[in-house]
N, C-alpha and C. Protein backbone atom coordinates (compact mmCIF):
# COMPACT_ATOMS: atom_id res chain seq x y z
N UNK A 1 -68.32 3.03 54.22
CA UNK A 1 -68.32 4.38 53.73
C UNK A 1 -67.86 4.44 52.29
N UNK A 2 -67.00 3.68 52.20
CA UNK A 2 -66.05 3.93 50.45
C UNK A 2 -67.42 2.79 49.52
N UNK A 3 -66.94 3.42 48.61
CA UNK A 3 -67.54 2.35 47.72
C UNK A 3 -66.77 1.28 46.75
N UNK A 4 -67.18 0.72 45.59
CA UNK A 4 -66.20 -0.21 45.55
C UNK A 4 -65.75 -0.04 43.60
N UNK A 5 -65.79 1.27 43.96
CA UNK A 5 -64.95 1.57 42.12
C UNK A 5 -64.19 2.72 42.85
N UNK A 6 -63.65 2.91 41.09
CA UNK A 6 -62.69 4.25 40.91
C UNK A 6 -61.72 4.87 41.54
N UNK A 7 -60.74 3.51 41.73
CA UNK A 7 -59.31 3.52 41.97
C UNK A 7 -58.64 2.61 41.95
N UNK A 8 -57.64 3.12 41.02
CA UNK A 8 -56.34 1.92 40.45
C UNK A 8 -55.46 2.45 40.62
N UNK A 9 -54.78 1.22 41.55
CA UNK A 9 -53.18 2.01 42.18
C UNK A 9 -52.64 0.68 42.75
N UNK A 10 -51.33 0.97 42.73
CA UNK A 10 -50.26 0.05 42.77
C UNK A 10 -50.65 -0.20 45.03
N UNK A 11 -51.41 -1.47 45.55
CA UNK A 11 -51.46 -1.42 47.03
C UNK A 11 -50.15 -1.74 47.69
N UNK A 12 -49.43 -1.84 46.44
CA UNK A 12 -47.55 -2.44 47.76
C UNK A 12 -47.14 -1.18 48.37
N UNK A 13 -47.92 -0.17 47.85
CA UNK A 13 -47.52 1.22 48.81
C UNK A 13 -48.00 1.78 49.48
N UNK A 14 -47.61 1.16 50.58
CA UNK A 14 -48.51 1.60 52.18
C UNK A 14 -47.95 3.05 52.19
N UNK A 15 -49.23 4.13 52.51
CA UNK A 15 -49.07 5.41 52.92
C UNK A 15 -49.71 6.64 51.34
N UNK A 16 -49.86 5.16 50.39
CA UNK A 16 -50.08 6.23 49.56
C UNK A 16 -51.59 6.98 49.45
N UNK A 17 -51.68 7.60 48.83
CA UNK A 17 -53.45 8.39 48.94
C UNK A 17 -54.28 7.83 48.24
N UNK A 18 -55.76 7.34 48.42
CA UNK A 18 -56.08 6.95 47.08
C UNK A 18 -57.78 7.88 47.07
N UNK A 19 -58.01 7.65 46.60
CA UNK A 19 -59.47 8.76 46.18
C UNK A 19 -60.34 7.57 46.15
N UNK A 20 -61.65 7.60 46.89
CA UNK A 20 -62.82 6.51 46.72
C UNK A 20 -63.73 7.16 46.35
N UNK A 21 -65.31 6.68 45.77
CA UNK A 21 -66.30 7.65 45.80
C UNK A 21 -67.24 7.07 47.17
N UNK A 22 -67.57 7.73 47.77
CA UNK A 22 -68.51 6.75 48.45
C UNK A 22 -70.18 7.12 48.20
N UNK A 23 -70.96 6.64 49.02
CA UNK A 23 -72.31 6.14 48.25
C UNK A 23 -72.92 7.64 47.61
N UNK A 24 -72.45 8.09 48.19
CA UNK A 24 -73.37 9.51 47.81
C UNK A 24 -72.97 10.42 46.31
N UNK A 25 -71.70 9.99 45.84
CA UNK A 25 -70.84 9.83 45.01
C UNK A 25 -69.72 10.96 44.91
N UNK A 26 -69.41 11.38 46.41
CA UNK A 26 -68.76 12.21 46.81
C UNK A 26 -67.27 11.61 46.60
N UNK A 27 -66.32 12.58 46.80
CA UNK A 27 -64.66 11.85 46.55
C UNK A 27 -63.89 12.07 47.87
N UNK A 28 -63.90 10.78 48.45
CA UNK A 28 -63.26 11.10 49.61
C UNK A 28 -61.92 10.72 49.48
N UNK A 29 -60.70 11.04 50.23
CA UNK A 29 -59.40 10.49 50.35
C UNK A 29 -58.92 10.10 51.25
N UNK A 30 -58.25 8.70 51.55
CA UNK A 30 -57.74 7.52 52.54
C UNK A 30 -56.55 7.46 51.88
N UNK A 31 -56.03 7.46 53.41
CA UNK A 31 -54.27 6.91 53.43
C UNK A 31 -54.27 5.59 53.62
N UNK A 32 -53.55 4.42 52.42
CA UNK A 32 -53.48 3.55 52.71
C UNK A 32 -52.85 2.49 53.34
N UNK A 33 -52.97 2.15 54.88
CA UNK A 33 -52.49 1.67 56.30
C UNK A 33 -51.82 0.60 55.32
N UNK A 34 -52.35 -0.56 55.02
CA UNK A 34 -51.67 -1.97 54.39
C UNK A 34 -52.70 -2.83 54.18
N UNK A 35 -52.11 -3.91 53.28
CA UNK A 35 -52.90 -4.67 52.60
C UNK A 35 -52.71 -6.25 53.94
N UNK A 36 -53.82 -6.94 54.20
CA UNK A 36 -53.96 -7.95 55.26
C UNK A 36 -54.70 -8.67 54.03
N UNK A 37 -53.94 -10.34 54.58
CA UNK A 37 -54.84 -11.26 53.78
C UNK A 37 -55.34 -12.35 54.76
N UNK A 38 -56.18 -12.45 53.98
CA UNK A 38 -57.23 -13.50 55.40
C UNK A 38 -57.87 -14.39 54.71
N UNK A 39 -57.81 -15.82 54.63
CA UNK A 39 -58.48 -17.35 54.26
C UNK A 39 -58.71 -16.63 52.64
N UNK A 40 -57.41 -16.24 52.30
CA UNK A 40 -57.31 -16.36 50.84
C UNK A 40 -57.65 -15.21 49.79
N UNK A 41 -57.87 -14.02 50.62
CA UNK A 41 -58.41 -12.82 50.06
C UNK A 41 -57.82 -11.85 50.58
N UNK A 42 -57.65 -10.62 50.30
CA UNK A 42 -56.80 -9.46 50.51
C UNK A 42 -57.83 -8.69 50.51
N UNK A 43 -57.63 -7.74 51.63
CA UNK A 43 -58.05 -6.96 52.36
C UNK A 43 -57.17 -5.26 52.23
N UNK A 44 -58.03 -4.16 51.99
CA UNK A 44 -56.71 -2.77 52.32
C UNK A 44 -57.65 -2.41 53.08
N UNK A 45 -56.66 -1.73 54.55
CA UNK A 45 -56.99 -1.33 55.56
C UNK A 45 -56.42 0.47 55.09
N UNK A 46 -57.42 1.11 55.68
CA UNK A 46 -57.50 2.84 55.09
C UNK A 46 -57.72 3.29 56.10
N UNK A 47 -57.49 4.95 56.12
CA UNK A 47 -57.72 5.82 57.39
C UNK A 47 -57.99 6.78 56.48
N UNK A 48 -58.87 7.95 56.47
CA UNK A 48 -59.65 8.92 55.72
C UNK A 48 -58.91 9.94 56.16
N UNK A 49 -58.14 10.45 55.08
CA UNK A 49 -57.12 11.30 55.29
C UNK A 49 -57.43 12.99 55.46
N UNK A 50 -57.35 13.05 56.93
CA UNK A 50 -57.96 14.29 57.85
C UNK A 50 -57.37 13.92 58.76
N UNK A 51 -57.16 14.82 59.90
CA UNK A 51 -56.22 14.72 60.97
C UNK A 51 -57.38 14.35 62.38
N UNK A 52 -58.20 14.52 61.90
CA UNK A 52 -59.64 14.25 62.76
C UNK A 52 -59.63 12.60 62.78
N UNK A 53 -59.80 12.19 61.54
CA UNK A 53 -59.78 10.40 61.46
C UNK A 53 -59.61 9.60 62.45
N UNK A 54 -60.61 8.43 62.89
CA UNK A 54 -60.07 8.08 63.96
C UNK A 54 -61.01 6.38 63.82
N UNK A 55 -61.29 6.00 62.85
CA UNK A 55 -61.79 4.79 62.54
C UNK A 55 -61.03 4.31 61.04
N UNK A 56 -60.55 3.49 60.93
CA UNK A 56 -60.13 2.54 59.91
C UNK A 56 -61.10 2.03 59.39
N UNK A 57 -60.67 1.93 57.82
CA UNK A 57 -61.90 1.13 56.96
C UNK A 57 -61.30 0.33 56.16
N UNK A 58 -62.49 -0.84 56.46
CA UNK A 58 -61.18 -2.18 55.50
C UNK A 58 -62.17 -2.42 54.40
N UNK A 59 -61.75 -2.44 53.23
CA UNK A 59 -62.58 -3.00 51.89
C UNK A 59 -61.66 -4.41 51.40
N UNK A 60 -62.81 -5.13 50.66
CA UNK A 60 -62.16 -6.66 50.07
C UNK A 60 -61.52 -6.03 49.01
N UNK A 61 -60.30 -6.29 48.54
CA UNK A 61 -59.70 -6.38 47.51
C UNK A 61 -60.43 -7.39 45.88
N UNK A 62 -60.82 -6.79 45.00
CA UNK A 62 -61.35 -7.89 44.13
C UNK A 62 -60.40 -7.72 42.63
N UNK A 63 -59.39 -8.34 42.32
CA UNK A 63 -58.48 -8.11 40.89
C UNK A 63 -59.35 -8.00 39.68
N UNK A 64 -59.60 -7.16 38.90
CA UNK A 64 -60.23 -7.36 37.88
C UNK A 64 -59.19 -8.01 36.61
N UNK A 65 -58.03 -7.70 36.69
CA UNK A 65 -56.81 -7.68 35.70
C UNK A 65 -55.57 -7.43 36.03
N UNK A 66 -54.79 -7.70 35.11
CA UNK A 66 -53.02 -7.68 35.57
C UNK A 66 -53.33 -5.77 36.16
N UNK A 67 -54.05 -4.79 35.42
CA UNK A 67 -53.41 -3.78 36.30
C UNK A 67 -54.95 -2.98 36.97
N UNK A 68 -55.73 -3.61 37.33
CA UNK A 68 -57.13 -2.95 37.34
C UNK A 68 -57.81 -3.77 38.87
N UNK A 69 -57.78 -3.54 39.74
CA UNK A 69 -58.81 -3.93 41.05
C UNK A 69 -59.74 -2.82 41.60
N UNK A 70 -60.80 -3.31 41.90
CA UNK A 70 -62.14 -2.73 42.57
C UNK A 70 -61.86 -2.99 44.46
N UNK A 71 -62.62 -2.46 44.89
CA UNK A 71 -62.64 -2.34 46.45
C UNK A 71 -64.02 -2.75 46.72
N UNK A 72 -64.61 -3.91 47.71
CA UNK A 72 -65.81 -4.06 47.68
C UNK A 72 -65.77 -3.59 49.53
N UNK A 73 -67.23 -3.27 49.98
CA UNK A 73 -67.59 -2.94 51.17
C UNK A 73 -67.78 -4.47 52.05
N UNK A 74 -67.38 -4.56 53.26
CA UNK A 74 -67.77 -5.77 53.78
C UNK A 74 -68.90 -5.63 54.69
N UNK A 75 -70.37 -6.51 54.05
CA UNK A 75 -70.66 -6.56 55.26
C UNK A 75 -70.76 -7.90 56.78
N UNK A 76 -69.89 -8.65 56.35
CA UNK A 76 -69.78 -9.80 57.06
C UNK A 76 -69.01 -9.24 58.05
N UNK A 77 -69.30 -8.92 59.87
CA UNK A 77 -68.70 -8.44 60.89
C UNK A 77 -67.56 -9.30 61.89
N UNK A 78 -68.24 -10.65 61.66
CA UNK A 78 -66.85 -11.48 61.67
C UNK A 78 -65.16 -11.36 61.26
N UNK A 79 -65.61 -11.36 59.62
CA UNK A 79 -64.66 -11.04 58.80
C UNK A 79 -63.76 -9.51 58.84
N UNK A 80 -64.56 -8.41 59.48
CA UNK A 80 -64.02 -7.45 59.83
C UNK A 80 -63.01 -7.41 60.66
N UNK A 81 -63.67 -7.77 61.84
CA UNK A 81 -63.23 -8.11 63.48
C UNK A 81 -61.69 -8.96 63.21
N UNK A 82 -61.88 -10.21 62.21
CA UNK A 82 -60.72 -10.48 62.34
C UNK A 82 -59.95 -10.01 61.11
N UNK A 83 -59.96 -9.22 60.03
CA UNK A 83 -58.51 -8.52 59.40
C UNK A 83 -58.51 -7.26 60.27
N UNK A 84 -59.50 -6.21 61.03
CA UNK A 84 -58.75 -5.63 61.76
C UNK A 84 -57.65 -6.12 63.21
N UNK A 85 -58.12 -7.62 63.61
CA UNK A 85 -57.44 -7.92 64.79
C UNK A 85 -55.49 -8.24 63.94
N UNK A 86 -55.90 -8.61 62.58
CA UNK A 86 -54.34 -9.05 62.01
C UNK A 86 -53.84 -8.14 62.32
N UNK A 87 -54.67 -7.05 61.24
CA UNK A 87 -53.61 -5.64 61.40
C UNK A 87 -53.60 -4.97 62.67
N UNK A 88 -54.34 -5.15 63.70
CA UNK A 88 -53.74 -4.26 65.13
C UNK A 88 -52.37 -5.43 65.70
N UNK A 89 -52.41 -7.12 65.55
CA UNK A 89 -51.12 -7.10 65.61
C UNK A 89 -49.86 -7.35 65.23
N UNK A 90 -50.06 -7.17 63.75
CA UNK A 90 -49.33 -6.59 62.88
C UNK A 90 -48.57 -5.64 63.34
N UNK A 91 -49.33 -4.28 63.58
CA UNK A 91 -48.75 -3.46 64.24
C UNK A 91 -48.41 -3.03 65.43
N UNK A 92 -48.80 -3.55 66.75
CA UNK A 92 -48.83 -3.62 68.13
C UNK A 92 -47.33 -3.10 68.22
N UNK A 93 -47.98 -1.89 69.29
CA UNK A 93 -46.28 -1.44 69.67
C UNK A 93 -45.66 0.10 68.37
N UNK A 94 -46.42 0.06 67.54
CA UNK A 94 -45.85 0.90 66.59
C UNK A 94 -47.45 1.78 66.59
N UNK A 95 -48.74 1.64 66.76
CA UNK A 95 -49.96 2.30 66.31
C UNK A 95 -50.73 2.16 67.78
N UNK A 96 -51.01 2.86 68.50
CA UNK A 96 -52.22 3.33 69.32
C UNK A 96 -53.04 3.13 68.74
N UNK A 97 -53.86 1.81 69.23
CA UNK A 97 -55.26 1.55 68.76
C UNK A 97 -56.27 2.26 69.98
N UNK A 98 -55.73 2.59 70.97
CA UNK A 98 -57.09 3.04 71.79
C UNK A 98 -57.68 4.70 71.80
């Protein structure tokens, strides 16, 4: 859903808001759950901030610079499956995944 510009923000702060555009070039806003790293790459796991929300979205982390990263879309379903399995138990016990 998100796309993979137009937001720069500090990710050590889980919970903060960040604004994506997604394809249509609409501005949506995700609360950001936490950053998961997996075989060497960082991952932010998001929830689309509405009280309705009820699917998580994970984008690749890509650094452009000391203060500048992009968000890319994944489509490798493997790779999904397992940074969402980190982060469900990561959190197990604290987040209702069902």
């Amino acid at each position: 859903m998100a796309d993979n510009r137009d937001f720069i923000e500090d990710t050590d702060n889980e919970g903060a808001i960040l604004t994506l555009t997604d394809d249509a070039g609409n501005e949506v806003e995700f609360e950001l759950l936490d950053v998961v790293e997996y075989e060497g790459n960082e991952y932010i796991v998001l929830i689309e901030n509405d009280e309705d929300a009820d699917e998580v979205v994970i984008l690749q982390i890509n650094q452009i610079d000391d203060e500048n990263e992009e968000y890319i879309s994944i489509d490798d379903e493997e790779i999904l499956q397992k940074v969402f399995e980190i982060f469900k138990d990561k959190y197990e016990g604290y987040i209702n995944f069902e």
